[in-house]
C-alpha atoms as a PDB file:
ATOM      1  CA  UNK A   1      35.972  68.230   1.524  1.00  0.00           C
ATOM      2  CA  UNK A   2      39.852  68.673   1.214  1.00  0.00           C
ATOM      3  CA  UNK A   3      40.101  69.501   4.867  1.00  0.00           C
ATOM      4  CA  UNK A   4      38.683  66.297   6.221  1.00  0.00           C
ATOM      5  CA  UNK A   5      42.013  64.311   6.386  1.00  0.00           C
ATOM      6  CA  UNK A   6      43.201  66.756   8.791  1.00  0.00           C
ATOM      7  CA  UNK A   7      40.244  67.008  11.072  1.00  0.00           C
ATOM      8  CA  UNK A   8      40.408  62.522  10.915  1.00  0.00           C
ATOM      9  CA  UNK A   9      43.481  63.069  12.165  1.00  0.00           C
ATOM     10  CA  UNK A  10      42.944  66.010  14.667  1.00  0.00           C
ATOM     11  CA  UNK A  11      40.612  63.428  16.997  1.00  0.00           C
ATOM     12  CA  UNK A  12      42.322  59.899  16.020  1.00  0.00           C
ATOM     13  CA  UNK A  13      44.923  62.135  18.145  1.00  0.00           C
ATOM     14  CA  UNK A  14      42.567  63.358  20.500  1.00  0.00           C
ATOM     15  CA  UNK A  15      41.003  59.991  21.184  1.00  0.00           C
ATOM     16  CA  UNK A  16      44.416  58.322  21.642  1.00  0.00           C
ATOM     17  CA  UNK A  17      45.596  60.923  24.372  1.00  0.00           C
ATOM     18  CA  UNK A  18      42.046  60.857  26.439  1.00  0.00           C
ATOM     19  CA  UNK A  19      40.623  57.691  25.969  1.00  0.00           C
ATOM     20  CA  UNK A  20      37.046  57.846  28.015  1.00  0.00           C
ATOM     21  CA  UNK A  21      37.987  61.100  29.794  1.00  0.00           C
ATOM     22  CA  UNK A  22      36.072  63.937  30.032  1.00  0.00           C
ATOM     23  CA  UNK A  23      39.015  66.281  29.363  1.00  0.00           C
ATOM     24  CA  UNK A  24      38.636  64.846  25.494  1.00  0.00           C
ATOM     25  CA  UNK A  25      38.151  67.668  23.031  1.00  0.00           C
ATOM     26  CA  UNK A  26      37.842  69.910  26.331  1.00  0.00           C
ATOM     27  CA  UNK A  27      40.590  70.406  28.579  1.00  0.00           C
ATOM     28  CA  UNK A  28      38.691  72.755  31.033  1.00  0.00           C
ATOM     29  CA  UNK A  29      36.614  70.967  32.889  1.00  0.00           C
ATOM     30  CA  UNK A  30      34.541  74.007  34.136  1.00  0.00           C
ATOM     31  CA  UNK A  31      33.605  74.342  30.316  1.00  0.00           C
ATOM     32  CA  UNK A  32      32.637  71.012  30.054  1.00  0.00           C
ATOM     33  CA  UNK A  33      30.776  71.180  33.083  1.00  0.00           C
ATOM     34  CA  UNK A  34      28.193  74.255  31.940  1.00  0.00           C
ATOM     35  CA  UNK A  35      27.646  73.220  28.378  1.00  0.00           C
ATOM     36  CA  UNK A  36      26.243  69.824  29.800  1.00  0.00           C
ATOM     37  CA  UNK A  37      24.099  71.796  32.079  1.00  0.00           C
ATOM     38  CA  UNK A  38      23.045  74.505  29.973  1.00  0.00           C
ATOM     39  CA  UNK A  39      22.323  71.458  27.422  1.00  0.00           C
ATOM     40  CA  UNK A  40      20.427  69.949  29.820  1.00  0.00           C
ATOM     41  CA  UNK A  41      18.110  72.546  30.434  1.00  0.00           C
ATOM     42  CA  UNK A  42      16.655  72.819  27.458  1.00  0.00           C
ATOM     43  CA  UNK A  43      15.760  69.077  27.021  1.00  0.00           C
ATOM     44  CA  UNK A  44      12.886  67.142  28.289  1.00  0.00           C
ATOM     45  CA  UNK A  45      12.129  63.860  29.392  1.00  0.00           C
ATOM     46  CA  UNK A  46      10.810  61.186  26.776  1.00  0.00           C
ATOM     47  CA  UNK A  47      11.993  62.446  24.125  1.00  0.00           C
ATOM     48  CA  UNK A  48      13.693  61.294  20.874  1.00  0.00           C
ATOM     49  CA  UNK A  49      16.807  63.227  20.457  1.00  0.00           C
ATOM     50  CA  UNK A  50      20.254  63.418  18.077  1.00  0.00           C
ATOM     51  CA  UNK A  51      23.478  64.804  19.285  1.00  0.00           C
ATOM     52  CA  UNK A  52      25.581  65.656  16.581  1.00  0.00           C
ATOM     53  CA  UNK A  53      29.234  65.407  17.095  1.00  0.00           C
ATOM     54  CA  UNK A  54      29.557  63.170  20.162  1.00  0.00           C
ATOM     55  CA  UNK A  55      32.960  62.734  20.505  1.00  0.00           C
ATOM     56  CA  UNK A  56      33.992  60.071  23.216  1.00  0.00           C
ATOM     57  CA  UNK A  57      30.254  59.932  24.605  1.00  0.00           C
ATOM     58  CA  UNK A  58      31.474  61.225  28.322  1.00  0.00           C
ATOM     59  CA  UNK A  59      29.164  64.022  27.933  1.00  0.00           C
ATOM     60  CA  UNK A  60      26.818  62.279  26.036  1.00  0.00           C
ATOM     61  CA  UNK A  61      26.148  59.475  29.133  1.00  0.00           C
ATOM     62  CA  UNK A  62      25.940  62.272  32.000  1.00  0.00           C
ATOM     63  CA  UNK A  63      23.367  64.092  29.993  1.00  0.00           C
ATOM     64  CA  UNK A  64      21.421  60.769  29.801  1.00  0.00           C
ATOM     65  CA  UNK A  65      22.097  60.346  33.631  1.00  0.00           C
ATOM     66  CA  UNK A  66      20.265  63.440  33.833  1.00  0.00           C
ATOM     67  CA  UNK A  67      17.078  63.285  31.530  1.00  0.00           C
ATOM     68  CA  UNK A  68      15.321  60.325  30.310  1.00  0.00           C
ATOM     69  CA  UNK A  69      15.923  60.447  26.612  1.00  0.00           C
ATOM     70  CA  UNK A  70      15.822  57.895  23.481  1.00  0.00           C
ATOM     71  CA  UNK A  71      19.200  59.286  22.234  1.00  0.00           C
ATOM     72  CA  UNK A  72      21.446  58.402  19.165  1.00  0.00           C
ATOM     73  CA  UNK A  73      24.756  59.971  19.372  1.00  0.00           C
ATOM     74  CA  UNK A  74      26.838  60.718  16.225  1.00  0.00           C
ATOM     75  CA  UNK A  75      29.952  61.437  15.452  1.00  0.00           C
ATOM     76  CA  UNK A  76      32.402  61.012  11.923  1.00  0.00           C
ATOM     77  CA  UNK A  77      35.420  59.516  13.572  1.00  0.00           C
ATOM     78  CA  UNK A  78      35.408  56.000  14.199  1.00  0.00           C
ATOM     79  CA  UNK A  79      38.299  56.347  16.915  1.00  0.00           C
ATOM     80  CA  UNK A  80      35.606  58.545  18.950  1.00  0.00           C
ATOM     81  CA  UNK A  81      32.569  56.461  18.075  1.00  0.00           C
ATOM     82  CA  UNK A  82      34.809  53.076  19.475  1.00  0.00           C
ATOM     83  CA  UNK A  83      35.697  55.212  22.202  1.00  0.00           C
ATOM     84  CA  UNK A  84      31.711  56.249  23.003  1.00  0.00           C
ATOM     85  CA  UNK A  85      30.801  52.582  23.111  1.00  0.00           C
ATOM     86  CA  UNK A  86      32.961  51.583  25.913  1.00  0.00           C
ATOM     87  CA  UNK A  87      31.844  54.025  28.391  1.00  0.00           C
ATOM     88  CA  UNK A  88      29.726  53.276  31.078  1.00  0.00           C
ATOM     89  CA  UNK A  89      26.134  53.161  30.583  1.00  0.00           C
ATOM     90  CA  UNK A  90      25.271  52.612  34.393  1.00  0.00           C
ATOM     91  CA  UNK A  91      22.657  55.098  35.673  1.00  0.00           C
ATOM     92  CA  UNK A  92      21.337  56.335  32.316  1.00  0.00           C
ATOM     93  CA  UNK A  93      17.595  57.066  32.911  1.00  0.00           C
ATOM     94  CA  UNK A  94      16.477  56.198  29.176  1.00  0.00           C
ATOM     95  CA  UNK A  95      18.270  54.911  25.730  1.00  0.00           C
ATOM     96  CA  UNK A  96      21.308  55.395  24.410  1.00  0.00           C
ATOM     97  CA  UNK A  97      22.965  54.532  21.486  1.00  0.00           C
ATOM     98  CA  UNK A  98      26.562  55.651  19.866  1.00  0.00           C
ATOM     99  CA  UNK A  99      26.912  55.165  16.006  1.00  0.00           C
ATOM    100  CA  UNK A 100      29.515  56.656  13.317  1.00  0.00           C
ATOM    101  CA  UNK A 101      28.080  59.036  11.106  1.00  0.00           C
ATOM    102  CA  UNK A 102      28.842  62.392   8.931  1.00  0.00           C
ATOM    103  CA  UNK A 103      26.856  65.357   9.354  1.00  0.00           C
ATOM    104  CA  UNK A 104      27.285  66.022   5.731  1.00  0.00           C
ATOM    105  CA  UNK A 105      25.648  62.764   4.901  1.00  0.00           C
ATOM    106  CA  UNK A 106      22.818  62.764   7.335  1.00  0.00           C
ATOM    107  CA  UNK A 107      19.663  61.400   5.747  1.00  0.00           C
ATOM    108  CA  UNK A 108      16.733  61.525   8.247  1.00  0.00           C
ATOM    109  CA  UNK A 109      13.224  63.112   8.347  1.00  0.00           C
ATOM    110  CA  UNK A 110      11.179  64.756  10.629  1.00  0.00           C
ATOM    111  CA  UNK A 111      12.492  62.099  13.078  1.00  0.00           C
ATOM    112  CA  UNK A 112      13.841  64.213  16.230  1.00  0.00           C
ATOM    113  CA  UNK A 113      12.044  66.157  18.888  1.00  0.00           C
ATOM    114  CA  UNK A 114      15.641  67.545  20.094  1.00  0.00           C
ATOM    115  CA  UNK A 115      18.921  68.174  18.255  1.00  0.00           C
ATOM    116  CA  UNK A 116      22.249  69.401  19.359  1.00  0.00           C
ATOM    117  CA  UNK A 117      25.742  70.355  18.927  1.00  0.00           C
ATOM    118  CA  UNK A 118      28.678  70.216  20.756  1.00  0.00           C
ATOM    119  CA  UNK A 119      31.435  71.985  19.135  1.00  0.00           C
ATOM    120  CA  UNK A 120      30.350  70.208  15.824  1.00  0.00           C
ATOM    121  CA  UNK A 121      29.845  72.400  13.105  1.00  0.00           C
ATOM    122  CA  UNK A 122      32.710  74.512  13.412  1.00  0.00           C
ATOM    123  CA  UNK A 123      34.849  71.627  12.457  1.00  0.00           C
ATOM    124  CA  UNK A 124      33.908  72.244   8.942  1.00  0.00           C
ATOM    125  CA  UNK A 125      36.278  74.365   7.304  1.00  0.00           C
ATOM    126  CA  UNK A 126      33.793  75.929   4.450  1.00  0.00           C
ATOM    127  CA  UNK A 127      30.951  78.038   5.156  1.00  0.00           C
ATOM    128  CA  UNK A 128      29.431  76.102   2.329  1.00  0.00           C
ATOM    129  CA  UNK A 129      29.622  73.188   4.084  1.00  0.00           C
ATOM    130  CA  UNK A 130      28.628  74.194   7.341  1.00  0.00           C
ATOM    131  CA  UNK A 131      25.504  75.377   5.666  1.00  0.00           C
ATOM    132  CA  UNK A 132      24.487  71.878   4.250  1.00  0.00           C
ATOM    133  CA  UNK A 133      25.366  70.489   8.045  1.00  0.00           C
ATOM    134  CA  UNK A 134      22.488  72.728   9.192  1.00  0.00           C
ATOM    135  CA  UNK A 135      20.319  71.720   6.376  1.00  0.00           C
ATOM    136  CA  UNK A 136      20.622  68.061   7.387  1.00  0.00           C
ATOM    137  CA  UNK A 137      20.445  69.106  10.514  1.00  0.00           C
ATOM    138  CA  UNK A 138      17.087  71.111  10.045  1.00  0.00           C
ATOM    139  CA  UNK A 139      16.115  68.082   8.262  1.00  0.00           C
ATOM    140  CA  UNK A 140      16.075  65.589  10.735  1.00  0.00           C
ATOM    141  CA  UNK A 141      14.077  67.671  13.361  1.00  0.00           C
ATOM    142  CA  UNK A 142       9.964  67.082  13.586  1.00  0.00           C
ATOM    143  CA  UNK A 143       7.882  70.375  13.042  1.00  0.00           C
ATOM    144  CA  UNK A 144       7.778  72.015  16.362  1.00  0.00           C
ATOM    145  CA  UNK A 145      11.423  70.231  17.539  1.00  0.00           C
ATOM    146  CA  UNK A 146      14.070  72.068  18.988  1.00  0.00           C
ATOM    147  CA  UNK A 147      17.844  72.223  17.836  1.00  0.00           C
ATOM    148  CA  UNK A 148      20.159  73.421  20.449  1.00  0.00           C
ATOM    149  CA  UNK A 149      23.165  74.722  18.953  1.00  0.00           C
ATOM    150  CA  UNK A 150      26.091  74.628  20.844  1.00  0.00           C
ATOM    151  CA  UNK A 151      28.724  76.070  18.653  1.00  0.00           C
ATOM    152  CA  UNK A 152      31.586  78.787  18.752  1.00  0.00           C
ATOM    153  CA  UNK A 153      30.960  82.264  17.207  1.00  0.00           C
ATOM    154  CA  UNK A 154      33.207  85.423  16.170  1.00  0.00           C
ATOM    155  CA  UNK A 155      30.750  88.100  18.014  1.00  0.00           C
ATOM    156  CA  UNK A 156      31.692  86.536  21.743  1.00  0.00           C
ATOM    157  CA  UNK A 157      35.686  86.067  20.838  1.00  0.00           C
ATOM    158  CA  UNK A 158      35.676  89.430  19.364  1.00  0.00           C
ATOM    159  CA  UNK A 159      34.509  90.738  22.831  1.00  0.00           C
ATOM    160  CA  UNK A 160      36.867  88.572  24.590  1.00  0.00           C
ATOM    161  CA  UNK A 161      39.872  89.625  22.976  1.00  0.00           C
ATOM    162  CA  UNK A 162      38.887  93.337  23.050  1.00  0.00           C
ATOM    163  CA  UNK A 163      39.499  92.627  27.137  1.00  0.00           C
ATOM    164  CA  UNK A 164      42.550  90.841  26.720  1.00  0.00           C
ATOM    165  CA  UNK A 165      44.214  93.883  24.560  1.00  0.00           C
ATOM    166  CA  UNK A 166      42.807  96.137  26.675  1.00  0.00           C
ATOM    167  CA  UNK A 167      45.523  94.681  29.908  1.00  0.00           C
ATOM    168  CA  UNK A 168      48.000  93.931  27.195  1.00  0.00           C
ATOM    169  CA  UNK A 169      46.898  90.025  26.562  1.00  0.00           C
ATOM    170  CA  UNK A 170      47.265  88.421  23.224  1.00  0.00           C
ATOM    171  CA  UNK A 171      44.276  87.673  21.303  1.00  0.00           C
ATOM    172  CA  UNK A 172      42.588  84.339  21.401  1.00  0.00           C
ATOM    173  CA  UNK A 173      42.564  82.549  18.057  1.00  0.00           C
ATOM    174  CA  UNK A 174      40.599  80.002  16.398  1.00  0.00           C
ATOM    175  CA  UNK A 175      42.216  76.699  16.607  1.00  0.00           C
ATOM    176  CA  UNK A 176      43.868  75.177  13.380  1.00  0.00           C
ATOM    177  CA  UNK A 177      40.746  72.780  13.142  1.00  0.00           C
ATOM    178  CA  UNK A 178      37.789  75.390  13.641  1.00  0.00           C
ATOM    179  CA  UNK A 179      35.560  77.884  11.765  1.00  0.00           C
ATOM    180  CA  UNK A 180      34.035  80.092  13.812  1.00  0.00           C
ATOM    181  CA  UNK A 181      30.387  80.892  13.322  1.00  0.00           C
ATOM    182  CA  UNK A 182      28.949  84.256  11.838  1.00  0.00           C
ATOM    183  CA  UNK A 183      25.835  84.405  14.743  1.00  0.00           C
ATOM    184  CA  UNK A 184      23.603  86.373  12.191  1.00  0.00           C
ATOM    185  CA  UNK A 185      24.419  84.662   9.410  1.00  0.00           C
ATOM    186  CA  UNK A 186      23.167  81.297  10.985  1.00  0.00           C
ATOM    187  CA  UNK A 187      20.237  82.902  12.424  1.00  0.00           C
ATOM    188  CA  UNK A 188      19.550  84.037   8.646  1.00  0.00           C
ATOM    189  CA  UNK A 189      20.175  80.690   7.216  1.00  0.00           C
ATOM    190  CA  UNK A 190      18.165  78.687   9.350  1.00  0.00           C
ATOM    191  CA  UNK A 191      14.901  80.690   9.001  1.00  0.00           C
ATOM    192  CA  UNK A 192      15.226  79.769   5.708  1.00  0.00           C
ATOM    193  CA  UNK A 193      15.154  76.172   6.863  1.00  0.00           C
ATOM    194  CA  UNK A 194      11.953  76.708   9.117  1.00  0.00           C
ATOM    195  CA  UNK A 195      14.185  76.851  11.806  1.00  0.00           C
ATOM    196  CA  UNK A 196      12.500  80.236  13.909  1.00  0.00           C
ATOM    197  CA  UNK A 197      15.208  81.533  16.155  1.00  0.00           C
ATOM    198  CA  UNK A 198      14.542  81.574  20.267  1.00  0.00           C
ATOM    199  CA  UNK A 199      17.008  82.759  22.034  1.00  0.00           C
ATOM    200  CA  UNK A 200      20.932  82.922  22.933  1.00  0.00           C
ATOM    201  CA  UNK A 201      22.111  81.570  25.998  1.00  0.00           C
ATOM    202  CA  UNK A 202      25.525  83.227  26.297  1.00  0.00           C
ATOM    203  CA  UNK A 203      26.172  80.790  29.594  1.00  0.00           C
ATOM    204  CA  UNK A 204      30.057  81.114  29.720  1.00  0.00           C
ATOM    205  CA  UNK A 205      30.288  84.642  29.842  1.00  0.00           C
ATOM    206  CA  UNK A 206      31.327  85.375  33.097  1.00  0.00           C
ATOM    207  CA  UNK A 207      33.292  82.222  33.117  1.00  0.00           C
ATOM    208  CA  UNK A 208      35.599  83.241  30.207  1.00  0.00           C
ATOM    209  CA  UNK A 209      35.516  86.789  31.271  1.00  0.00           C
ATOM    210  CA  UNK A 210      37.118  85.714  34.556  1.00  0.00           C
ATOM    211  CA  UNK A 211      39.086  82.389  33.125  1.00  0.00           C
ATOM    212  CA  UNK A 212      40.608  84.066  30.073  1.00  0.00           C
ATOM    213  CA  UNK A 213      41.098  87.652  31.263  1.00  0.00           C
ATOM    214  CA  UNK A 214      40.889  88.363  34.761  1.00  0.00           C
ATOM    215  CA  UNK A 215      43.162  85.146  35.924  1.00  0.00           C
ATOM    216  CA  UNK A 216      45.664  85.150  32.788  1.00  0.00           C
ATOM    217  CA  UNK A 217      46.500  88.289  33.938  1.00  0.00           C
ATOM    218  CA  UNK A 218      47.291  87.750  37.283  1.00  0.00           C
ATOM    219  CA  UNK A 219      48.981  84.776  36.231  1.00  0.00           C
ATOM    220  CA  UNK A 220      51.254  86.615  33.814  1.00  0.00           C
ATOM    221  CA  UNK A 221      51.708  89.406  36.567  1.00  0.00           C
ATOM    222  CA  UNK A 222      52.598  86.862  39.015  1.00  0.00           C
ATOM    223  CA  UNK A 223      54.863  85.117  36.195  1.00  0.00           C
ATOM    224  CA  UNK A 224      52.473  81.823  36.299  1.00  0.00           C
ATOM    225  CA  UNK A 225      52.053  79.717  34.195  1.00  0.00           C
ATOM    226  CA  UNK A 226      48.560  79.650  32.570  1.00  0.00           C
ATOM    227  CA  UNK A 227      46.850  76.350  33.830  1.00  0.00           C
ATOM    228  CA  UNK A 228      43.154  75.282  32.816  1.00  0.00           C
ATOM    229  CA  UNK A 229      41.146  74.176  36.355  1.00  0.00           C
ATOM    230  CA  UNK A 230      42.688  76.392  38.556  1.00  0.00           C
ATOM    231  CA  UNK A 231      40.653  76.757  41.848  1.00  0.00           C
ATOM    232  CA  UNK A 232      41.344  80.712  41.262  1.00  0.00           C
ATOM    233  CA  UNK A 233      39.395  80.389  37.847  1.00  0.00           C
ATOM    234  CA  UNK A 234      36.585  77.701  38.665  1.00  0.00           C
ATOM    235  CA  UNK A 235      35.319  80.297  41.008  1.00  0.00           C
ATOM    236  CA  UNK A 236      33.922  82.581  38.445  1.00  0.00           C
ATOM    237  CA  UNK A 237      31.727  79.731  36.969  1.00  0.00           C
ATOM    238  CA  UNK A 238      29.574  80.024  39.959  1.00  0.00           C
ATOM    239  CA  UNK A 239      28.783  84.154  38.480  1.00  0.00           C
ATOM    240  CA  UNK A 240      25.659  84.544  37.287  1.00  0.00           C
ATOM    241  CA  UNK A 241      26.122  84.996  33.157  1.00  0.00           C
ATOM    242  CA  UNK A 242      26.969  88.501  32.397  1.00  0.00           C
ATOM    243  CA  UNK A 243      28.039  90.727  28.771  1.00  0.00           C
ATOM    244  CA  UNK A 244      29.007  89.276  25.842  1.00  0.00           C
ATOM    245  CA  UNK A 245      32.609  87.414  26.694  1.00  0.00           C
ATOM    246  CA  UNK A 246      32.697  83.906  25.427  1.00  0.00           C
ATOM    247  CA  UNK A 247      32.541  82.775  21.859  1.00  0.00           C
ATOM    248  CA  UNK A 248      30.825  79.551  22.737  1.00  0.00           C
ATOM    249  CA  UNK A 249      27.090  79.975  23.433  1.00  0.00           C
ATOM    250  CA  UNK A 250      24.039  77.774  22.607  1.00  0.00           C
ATOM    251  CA  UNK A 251      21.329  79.114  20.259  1.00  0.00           C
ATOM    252  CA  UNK A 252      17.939  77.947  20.344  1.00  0.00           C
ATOM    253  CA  UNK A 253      16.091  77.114  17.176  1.00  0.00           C
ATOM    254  CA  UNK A 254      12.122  75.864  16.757  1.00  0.00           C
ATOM    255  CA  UNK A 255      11.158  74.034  13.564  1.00  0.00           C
ATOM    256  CA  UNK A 256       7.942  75.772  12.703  1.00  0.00           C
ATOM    257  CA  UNK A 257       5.413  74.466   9.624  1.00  0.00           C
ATOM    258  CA  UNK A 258       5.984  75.741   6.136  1.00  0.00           C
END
């Protein structure tokens, strides 16, 4: 992949500015916050599970501190992957394990109860190879196992950015290192793979409604700068999830028998 230089260096960047932080990959912490949660939710003790794109681990170890899991985390940068095996393992309930690894080049079978994403897949910059990502993913999950996609997609940003012209806000783009996610097209793709498609959990909606429109507007009114975990915008995290505003969401897959 021609691109892959420049994602390598995107987070040996990354992992030099935030070290073990939680702000790595994610500046707003109120983000971070709900995609553990929401994550969370849908997993179950005892279970052997893959994340895919682990980053630093910092999410990785509070969603262990939370369920009792056998879990492997993966990610392709070895900056990352050294970062993810010096954080602190202390209060884990089950297993955990950090090891460097391409999605591209995943090789296992029928192995996982639980997959999921964090942001992962849309680092590939070709719709061709996102789509053998999600094979290998498919792959690697056990007939009736789950694969929690947490991913960005162009239906919520389209939404979003329809608000933010709508006060006279610039659109929200992409950044340099992502490919957004066509939400019917992977629905599509994966039933092809056996993966039957659950449900969307659109969690940040209300968040990013009130982070990215409501409160840059005010700001910009107010002539403030734009800041990420503002006490102004960490209040609309607490709003129970409403339309269609964010273009991260989790969708749910099951792997169901040929």
């Amino acid at each position: 992949m021609k691109y892959k230089k420049l994602i390598k260096e995107h987070y040996k960047k990354e992992a030099g500015k935030d070290k073990l932080s939680m702000h790595s990959t994610m500046a707003d912490l109120n983000t971070r916050r709900l995609e553990i949660e929401n994550i969370v939710a849908f997993l179950k003790d005892n279970k052997k599970c893959l994340e895919v794109g682990c980053g630093n681990g910092s999410a990785s170890i509070e969603i262990s501190k939370a369920k009792k899991l056998d879990l492997l985390c993966v990610d392709f940068s070895p900056e990352m992957i050294a970062l993810a095996k010096k954080q602190p393992t202390l209060g884990i309930k089950g297993k955990i394990k950090f090891q460097e690894e391409d999605v591209l080049k995943l090789k296992y079978e029928n192995l996982f109860d639980f997959i999921f994403t964090e942001r992962c897949i849309i680092n590939l910059l070709s719709l061709e190879d996102q789509k053998k990502a999600l094979k290998n993913i498919s792959n690697a999950l056990k007939v009736g196992g789950n694969l929690i996609l947490l991913e960005a997609f162009n239906d919520g940003l389209g939404e979003l950015n329809s608000s933010r012209k709508d006060i006279g806000l610039e659109p929200i783009a992409p950044a340099y290192h992502n490919l957004y996610l066509d939400k019917d097209l992977v629905i599509e793709y994966l039933k092809g793979q056996d993966l039957k498609f659950v449900k969307e959990s659109n969690f940040l909606r209300s968040y990013f409604f009130g982070s990215r429109v409501i409160y840059p507007f005010f700001a910009k009114a107010n002539k403030k700068d734009i800041k990420y975990n503002t006490a102004f915008a960490r209040y609309f995290s607490f709003f129970p999830p409403f339309g269609n505003y964010s273009q991260i969401k989790i969708l749910l897959f099951k792997k169901v028998k040929k």
